[in-house]
C-alpha atoms as a PDB file:
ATOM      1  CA  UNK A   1       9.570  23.909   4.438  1.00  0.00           C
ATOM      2  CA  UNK A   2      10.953  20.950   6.438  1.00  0.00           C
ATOM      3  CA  UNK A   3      11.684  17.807   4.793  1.00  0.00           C
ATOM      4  CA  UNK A   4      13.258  14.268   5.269  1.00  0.00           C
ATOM      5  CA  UNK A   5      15.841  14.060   2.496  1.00  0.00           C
ATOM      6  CA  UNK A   6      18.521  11.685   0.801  1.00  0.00           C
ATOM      7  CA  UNK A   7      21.328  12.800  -1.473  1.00  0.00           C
ATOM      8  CA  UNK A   8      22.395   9.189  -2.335  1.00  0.00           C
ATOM      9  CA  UNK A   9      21.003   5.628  -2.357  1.00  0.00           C
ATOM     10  CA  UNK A  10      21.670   3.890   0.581  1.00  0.00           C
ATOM     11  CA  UNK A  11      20.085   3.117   4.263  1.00  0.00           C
ATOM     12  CA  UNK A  12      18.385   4.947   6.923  1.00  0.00           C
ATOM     13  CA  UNK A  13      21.652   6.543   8.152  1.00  0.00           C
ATOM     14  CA  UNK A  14      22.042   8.348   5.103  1.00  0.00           C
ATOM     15  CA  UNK A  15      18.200  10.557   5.781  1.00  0.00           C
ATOM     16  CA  UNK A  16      18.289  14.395   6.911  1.00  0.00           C
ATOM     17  CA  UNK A  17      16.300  16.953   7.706  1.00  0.00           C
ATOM     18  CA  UNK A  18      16.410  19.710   5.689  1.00  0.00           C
ATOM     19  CA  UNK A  19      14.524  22.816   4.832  1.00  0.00           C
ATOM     20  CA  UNK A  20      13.661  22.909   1.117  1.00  0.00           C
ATOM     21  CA  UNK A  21      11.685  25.021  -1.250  1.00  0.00           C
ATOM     22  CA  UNK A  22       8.076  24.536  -0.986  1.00  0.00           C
ATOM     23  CA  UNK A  23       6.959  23.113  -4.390  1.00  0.00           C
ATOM     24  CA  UNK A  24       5.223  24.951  -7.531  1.00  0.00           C
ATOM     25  CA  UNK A  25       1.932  24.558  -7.974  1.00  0.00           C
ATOM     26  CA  UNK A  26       1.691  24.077 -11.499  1.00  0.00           C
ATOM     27  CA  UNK A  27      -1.444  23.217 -13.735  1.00  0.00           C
ATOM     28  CA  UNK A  28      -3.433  20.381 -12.616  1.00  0.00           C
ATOM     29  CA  UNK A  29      -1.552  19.897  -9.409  1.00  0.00           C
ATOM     30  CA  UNK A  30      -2.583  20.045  -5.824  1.00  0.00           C
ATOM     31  CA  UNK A  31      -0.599  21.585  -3.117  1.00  0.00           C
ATOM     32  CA  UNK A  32      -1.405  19.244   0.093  1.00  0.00           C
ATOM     33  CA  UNK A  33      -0.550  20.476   3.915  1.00  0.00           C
ATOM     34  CA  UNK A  34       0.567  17.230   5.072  1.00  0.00           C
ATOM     35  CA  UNK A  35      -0.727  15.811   7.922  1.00  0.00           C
ATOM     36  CA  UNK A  36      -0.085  12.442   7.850  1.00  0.00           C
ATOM     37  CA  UNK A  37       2.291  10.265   5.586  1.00  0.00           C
ATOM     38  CA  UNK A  38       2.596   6.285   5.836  1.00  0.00           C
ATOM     39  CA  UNK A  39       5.622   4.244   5.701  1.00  0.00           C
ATOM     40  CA  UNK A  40       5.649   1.343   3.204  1.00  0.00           C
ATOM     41  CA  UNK A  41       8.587  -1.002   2.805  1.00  0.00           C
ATOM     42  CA  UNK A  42       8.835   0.484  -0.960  1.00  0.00           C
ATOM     43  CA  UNK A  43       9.813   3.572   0.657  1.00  0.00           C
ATOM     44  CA  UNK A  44      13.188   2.352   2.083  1.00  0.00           C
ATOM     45  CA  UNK A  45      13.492   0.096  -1.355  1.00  0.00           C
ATOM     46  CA  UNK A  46      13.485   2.895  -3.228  1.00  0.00           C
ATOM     47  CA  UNK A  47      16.060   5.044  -1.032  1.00  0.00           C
ATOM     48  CA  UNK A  48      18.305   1.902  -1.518  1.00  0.00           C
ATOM     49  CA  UNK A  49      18.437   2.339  -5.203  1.00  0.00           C
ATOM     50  CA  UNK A  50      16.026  -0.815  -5.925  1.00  0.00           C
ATOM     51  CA  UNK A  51      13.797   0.601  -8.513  1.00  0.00           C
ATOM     52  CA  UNK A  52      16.626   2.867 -10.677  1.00  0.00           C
ATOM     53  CA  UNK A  53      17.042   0.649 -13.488  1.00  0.00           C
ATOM     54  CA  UNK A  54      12.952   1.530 -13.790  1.00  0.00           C
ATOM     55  CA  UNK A  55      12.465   5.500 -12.444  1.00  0.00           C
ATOM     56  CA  UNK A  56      14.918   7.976 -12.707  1.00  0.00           C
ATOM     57  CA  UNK A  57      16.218  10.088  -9.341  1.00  0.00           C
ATOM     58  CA  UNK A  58      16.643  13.417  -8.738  1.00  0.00           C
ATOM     59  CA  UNK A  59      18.838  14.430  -5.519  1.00  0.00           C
ATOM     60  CA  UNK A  60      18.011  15.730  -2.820  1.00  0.00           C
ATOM     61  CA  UNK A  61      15.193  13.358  -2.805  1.00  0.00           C
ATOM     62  CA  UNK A  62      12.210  13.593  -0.669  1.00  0.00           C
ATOM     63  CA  UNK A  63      10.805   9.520   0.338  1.00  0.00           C
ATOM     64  CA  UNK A  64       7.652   8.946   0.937  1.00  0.00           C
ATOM     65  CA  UNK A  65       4.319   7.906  -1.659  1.00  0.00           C
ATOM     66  CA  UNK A  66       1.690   7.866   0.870  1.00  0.00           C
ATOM     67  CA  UNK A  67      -0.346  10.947   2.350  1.00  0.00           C
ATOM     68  CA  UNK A  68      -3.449  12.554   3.465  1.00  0.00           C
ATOM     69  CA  UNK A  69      -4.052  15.933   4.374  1.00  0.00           C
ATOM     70  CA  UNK A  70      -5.407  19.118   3.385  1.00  0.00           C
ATOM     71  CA  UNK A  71      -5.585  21.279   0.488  1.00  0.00           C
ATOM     72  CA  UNK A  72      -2.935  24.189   0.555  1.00  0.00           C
ATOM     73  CA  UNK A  73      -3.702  25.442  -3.177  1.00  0.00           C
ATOM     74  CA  UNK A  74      -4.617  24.258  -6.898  1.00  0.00           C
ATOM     75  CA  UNK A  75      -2.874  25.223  -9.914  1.00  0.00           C
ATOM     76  CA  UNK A  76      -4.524  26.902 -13.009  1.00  0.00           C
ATOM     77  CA  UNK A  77      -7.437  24.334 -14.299  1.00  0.00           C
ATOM     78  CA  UNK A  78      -7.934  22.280 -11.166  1.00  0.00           C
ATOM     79  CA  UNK A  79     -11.528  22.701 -10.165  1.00  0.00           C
ATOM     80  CA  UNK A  80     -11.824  19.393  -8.684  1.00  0.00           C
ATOM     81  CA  UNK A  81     -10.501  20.562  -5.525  1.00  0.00           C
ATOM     82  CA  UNK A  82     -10.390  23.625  -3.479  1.00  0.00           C
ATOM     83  CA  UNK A  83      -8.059  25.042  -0.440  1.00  0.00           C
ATOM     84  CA  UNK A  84      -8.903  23.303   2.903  1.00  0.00           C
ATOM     85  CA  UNK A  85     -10.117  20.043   1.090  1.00  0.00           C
ATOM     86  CA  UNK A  86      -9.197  16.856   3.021  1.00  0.00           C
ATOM     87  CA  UNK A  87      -7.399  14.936   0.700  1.00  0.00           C
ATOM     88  CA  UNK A  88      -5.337  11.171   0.505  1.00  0.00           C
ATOM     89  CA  UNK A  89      -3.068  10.103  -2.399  1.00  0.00           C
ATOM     90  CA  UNK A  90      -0.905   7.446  -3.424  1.00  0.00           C
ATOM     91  CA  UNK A  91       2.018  10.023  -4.814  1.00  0.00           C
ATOM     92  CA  UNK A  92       4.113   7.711  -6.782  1.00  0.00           C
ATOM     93  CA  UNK A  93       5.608  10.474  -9.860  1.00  0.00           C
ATOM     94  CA  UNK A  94       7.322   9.875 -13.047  1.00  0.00           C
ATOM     95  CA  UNK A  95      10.498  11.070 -11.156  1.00  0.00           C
ATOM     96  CA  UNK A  96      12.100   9.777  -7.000  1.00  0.00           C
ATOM     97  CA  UNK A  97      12.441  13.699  -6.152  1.00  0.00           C
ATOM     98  CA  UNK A  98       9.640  15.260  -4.379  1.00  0.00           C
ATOM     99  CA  UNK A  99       7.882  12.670  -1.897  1.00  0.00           C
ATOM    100  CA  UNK A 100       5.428  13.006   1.164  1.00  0.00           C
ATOM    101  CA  UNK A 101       7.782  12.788   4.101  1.00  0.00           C
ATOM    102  CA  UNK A 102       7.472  16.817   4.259  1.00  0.00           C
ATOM    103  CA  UNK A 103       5.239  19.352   5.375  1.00  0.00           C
ATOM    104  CA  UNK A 104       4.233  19.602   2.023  1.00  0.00           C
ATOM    105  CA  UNK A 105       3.655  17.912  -1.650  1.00  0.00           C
ATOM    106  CA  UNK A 106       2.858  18.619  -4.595  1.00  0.00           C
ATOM    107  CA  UNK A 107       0.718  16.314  -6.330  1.00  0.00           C
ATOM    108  CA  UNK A 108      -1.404  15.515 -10.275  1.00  0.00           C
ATOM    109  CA  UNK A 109      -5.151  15.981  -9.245  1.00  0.00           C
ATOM    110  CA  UNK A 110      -5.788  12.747 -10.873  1.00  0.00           C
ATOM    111  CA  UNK A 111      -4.012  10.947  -8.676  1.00  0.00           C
ATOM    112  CA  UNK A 112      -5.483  12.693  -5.549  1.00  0.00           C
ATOM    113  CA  UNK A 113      -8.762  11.953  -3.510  1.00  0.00           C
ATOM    114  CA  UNK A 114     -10.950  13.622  -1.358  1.00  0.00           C
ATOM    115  CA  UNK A 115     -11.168  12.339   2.304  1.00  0.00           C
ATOM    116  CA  UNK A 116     -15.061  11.174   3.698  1.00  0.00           C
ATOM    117  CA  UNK A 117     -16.300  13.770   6.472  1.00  0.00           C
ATOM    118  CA  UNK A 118     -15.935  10.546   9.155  1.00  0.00           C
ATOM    119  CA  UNK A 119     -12.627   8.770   7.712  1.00  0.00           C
ATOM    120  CA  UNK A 120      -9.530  10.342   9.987  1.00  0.00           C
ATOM    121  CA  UNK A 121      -6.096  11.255   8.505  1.00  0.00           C
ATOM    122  CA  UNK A 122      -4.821   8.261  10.077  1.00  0.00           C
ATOM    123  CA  UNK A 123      -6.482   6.035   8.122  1.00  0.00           C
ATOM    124  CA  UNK A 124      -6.567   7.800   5.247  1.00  0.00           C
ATOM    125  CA  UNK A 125      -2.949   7.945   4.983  1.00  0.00           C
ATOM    126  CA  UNK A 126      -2.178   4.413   6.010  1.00  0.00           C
ATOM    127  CA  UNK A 127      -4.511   3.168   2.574  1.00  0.00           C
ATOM    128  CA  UNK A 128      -3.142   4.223  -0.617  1.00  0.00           C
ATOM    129  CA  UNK A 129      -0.618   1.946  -1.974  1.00  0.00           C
ATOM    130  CA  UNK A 130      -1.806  -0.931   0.087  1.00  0.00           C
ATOM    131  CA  UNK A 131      -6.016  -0.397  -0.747  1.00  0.00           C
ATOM    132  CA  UNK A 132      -4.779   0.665  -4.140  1.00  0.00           C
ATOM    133  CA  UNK A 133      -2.482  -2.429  -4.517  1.00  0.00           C
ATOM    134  CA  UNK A 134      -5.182  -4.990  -3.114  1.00  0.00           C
ATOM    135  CA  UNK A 135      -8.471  -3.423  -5.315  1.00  0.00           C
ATOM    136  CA  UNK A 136      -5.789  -4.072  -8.628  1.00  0.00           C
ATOM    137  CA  UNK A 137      -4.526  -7.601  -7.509  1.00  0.00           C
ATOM    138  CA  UNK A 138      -8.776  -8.835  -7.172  1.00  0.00           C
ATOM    139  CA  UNK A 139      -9.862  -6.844  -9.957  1.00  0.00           C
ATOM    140  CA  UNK A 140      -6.872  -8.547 -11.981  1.00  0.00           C
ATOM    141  CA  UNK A 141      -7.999 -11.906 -10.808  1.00  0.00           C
ATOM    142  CA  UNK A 142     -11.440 -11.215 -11.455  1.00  0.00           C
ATOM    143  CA  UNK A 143     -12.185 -12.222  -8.289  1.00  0.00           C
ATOM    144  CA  UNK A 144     -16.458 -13.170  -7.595  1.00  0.00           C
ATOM    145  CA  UNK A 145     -18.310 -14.497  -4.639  1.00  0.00           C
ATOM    146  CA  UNK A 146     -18.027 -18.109  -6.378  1.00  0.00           C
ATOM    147  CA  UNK A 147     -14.072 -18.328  -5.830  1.00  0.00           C
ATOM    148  CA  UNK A 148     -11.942 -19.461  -3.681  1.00  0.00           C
ATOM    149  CA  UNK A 149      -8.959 -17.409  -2.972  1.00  0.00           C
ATOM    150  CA  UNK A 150      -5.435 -18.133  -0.998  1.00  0.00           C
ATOM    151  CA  UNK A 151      -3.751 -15.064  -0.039  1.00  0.00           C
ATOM    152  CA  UNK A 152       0.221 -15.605   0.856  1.00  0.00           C
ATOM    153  CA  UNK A 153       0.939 -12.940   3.382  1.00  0.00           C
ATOM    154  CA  UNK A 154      -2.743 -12.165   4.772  1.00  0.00           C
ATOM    155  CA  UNK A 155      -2.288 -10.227   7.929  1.00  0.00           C
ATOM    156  CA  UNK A 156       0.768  -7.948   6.189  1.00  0.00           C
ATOM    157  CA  UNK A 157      -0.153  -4.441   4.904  1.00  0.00           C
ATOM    158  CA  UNK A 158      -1.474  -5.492   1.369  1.00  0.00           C
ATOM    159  CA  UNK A 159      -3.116  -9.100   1.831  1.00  0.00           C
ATOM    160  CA  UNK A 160      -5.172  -7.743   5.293  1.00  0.00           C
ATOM    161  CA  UNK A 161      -7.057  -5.374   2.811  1.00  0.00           C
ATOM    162  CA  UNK A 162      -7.364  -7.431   0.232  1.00  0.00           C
ATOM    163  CA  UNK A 163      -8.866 -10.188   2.907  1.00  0.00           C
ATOM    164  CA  UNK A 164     -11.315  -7.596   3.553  1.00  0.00           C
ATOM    165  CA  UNK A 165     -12.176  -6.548  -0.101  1.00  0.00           C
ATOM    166  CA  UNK A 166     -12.419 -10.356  -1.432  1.00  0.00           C
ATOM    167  CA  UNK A 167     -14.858 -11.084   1.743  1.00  0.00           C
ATOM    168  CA  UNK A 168     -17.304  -7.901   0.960  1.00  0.00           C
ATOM    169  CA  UNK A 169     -17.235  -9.654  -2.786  1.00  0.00           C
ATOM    170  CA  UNK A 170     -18.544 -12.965  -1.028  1.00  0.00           C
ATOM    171  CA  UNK A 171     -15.707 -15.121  -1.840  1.00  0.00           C
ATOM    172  CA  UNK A 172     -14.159 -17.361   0.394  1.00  0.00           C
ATOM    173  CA  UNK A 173     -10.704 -16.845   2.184  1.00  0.00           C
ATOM    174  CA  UNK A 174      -7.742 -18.683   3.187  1.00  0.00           C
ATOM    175  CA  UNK A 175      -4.661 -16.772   4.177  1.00  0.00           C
ATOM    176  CA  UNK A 176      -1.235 -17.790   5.286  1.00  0.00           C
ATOM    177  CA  UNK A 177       0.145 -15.958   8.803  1.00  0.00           C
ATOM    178  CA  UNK A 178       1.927 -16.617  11.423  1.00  0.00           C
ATOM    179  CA  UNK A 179       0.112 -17.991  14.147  1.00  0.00           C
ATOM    180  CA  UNK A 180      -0.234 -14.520  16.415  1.00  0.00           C
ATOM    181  CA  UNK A 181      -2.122 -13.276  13.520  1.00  0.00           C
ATOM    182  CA  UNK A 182      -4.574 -16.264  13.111  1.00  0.00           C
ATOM    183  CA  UNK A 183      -7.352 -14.628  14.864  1.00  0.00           C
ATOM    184  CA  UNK A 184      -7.241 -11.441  13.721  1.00  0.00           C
ATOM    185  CA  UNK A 185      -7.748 -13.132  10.243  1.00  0.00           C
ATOM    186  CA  UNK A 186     -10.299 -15.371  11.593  1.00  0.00           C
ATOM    187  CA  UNK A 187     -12.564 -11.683  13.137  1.00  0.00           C
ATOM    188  CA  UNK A 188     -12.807 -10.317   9.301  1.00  0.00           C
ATOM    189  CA  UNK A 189     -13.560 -13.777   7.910  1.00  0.00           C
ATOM    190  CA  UNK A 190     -10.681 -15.195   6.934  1.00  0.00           C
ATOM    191  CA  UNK A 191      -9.492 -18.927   7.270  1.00  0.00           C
ATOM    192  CA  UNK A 192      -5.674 -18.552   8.437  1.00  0.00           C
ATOM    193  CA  UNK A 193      -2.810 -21.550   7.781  1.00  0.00           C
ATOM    194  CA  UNK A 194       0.156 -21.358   9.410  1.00  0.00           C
ATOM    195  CA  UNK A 195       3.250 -20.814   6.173  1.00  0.00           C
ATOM    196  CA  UNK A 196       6.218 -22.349   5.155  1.00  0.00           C
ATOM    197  CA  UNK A 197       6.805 -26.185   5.245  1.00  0.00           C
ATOM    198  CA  UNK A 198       3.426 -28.614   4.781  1.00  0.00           C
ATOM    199  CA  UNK A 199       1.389 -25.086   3.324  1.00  0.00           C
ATOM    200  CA  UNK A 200       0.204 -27.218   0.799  1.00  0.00           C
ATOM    201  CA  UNK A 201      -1.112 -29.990   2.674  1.00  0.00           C
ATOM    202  CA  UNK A 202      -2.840 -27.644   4.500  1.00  0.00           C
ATOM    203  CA  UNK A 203      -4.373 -25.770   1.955  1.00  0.00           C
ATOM    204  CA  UNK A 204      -5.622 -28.893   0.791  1.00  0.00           C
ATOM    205  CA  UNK A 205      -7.205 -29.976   3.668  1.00  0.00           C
ATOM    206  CA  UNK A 206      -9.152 -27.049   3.696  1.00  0.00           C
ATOM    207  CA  UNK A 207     -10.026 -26.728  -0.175  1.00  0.00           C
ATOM    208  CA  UNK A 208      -9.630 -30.527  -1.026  1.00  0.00           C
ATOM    209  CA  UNK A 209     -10.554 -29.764  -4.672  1.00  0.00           C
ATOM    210  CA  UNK A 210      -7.618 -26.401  -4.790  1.00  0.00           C
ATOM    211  CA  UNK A 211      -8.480 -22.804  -4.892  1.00  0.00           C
ATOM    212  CA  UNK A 212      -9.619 -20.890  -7.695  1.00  0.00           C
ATOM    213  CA  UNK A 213      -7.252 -17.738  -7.267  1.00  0.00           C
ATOM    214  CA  UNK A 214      -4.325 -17.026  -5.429  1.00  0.00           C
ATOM    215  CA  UNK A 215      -2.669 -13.506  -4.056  1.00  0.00           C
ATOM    216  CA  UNK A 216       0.770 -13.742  -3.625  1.00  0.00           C
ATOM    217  CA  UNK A 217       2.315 -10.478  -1.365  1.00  0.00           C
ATOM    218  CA  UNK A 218       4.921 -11.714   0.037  1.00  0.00           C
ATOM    219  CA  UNK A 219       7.051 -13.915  -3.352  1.00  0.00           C
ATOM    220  CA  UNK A 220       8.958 -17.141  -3.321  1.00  0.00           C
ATOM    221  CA  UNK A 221       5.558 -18.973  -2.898  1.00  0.00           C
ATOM    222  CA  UNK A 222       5.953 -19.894  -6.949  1.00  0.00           C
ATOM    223  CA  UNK A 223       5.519 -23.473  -6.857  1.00  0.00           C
ATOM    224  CA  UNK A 224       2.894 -24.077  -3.477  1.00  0.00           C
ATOM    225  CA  UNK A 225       0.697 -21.346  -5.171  1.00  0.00           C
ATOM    226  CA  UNK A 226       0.986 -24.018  -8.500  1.00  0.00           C
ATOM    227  CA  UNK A 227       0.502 -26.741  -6.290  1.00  0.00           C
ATOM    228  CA  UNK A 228      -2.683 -25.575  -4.518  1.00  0.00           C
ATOM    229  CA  UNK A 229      -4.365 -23.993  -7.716  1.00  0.00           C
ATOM    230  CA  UNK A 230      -7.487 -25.450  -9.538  1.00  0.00           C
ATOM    231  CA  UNK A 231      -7.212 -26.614 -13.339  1.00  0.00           C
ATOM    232  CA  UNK A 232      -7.619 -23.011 -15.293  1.00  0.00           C
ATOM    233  CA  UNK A 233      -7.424 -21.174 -11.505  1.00  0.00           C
ATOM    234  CA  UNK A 234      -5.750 -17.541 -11.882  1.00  0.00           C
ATOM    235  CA  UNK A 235      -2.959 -16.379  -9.907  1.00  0.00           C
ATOM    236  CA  UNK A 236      -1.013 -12.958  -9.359  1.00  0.00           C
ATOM    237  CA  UNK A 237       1.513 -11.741  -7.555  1.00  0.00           C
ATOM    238  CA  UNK A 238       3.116  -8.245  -6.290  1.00  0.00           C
ATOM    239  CA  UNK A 239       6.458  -9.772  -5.658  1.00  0.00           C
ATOM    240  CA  UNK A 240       7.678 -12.340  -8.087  1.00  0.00           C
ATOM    241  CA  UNK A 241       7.552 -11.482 -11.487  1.00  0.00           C
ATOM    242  CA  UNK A 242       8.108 -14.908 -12.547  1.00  0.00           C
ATOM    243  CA  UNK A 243       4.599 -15.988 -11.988  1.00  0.00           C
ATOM    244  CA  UNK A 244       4.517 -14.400 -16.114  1.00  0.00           C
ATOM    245  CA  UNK A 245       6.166 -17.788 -16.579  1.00  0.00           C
ATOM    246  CA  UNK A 246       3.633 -19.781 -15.081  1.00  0.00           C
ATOM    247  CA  UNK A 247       0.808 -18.222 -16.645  1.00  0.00           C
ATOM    248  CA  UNK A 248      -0.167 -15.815 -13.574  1.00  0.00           C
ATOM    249  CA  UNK A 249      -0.001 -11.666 -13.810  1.00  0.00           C
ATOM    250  CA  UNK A 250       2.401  -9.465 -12.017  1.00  0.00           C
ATOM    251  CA  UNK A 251       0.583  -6.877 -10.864  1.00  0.00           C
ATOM    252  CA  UNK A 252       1.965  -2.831 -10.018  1.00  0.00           C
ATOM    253  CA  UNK A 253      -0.364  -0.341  -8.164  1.00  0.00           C
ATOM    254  CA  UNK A 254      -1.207   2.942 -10.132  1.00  0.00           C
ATOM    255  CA  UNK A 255      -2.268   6.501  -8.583  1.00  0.00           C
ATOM    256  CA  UNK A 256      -5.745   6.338  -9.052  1.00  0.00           C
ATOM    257  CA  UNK A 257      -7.580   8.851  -7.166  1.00  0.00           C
ATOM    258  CA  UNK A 258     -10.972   8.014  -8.580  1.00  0.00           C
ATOM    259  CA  UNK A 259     -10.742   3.866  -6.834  1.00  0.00           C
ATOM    260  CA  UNK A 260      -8.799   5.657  -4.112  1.00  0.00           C
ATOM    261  CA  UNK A 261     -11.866   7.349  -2.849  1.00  0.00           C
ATOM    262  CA  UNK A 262     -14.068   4.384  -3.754  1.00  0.00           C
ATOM    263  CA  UNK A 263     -11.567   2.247  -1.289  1.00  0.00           C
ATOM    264  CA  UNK A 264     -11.912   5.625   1.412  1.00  0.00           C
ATOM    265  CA  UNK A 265     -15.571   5.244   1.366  1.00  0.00           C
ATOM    266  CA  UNK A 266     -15.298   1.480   2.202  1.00  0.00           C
ATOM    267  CA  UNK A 267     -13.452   2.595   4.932  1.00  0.00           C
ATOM    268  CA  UNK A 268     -16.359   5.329   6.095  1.00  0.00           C
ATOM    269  CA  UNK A 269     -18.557   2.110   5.836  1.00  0.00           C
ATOM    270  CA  UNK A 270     -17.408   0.315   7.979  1.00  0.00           C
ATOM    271  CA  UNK A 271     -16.554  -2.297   5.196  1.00  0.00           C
ATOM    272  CA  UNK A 272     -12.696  -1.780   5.184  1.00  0.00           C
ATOM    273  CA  UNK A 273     -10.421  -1.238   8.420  1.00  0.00           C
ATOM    274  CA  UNK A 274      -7.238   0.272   7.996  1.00  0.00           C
ATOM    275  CA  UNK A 275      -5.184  -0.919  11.462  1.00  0.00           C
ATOM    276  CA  UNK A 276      -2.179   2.222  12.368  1.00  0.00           C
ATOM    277  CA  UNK A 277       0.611   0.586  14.488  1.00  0.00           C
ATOM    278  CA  UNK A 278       2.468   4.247  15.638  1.00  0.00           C
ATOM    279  CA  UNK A 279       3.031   7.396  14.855  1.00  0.00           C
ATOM    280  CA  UNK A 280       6.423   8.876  14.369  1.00  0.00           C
ATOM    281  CA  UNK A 281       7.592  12.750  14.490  1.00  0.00           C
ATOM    282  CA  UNK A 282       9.045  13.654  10.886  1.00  0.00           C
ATOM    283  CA  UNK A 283      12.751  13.960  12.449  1.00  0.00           C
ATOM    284  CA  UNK A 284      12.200   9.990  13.083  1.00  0.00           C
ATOM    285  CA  UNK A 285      11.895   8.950   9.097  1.00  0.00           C
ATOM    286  CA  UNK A 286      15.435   6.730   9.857  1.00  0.00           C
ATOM    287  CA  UNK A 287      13.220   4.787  12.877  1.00  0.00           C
ATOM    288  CA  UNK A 288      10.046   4.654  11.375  1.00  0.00           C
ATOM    289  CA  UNK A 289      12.349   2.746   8.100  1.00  0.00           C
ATOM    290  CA  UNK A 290      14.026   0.963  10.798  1.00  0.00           C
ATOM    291  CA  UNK A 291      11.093  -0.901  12.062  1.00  0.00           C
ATOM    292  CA  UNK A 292      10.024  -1.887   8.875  1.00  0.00           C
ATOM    293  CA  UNK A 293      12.704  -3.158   7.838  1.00  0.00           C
ATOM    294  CA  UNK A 294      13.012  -5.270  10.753  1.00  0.00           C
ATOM    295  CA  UNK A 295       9.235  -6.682  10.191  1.00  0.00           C
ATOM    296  CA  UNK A 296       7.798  -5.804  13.164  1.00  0.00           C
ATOM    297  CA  UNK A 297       4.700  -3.660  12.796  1.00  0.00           C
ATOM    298  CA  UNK A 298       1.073  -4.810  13.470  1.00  0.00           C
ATOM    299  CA  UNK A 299      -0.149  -2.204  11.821  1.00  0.00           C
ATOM    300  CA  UNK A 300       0.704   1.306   9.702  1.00  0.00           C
ATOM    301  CA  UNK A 301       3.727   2.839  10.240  1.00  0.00           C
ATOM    302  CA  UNK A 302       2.569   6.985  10.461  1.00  0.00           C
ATOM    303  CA  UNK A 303       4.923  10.035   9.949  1.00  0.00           C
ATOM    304  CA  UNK A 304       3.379  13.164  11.422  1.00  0.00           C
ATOM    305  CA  UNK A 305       5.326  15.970   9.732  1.00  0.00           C
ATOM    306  CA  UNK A 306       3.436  18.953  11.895  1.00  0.00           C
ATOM    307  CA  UNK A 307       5.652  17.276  15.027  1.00  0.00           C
END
């Protein structure tokens, strides 16, 4: 099959495609067609080397966590799935070897979900890690209709879902942005600020008395999230492990395929809206990396391995 590979840590230059065995199907796995993989700024943090002191690599590595498609074949003791399933997963393994940016992956049927008749591979694919990584941060915060909550980072990939999950729960929303982004926060309900210098004042203009919870996505926000937060308000962040130190949580996604499909049928109801920047073919991995490192997207970045 074809693949995007690496055979060292380093940048986009360093991707090829390659043809590589098509995985084993072993017990409890899923074989997935792939038609759709998203692009996450993990995904070229990983290829760089940035998470080897915690997860082992195996080279030629394949990049790529996110993916929706349809089912190829199950392994022995699998009957939660059949072939020609339509199927999304956040893929994250034990191992960096065997990733989504190929025409096929092998994946634990735990970590696999199936795909609503009316919710598109597009969308599918662009949720995983970032619907999976928003449900955990409000869930973590405990987050009800009577809070306030502060998201740093709204309109990115993580904090625009999570906007949209803490609004269905009835709480009330202030997000940072830049200012080409206010009104898209202001359509799902969200109150933007403008970031960096004077945040603070702002936020407090807004919620005079502080906010009850803040969402950190984006890190280095330590000390305004402090600032702005209530007497016994919780905080968490995906990007600054030393919130532990300031008695907030540091919060990792997990492959969950059971709230995976919860978050897909959000999106079938119209409750969640997953926006898709692009789509790239899979000989354009190096591009697709390229543009998010640079920051630019308004939306998902897509890899469409059947190009």
């Amino acid at each position: 099959m074809r693949a995007m590979t690496y055979s060292q840590y380093g940048g986009p230059s360093i991707l090829q495609l390659s043809d590589v065995p098509q995985p084993k199907v072993g017990p409890g796995t899923v074989l997935i067609r792939v038609e759709r993989a998203s692009v996450n700024p993990v995904d070229w943090k990983v290829m760089g080397g940035g998470l080897d002191p915690l997860i082992d690599a195996v080279f030629p590595a394949i990049p790529g966590w996110d993916v929706a498609g349809v089912v190829e074949a199950v392994g022995p003791d699998t009957p939660e799935f059949a072939p020609g399933d339509r199927v999304a997963s956040y893929g994250r393994k034990d191992i960096i070897h065997g990733g989504t940016f190929a025409e096929y992956v092998m994946l634990p049927a735990p970590s696999v979900a199936a795909i609503p008749d009316d919710v598109g591979f597009d969308a599918a694919a662009g949720l995983p890690l970032t619907g999976l990584t928003a449900l955990r941060s409000l869930d973590t915060l405990e987050l009800t209709g009577e809070d306030t909550l502060l998201i740093h980072a709204a309109s990115g990939g993580v904090g625009y879902l999570a906007a949209q999950l803490a609004r269905e729960r009835g709480a009330t929303v202030i997000g940072t942005a830049s200012a080409h982004n206010h009104e898209t926060l202001r359509v799902i309900g969200v109150t933007p600020v403008a970031y960096g210098d004077g945040l603070v004042e702002r936020v407090r203009e807004l919620a005079p008395d502080g906010v009850s919870a803040v969402a950190d996505f984006v890190g280095g926000v330590r000390e305004e999230t402090l600032a702005v937060l209530t007497d016994g308000g919780r905080h968490i962040s995906i990007a600054d492990p030393t919130v532990e130190e300031a008695g907030g949580r540091w919060v990792w996604v997990r492959p969950e395929g059971a709230r995976l499909r919860t978050l897909l049928e959000k999106v079938a109801g119209g409750i969640l809206h997953v926006d898709v920047d692009r789509t790239f073919p899979l000989a354009e991995v190096a591009t697709a990396f390229e543009a998010s490192m640079e920051g630019s997207p308004s939306g998902k970045l897509l890899i469409d391995p059947t190009r």
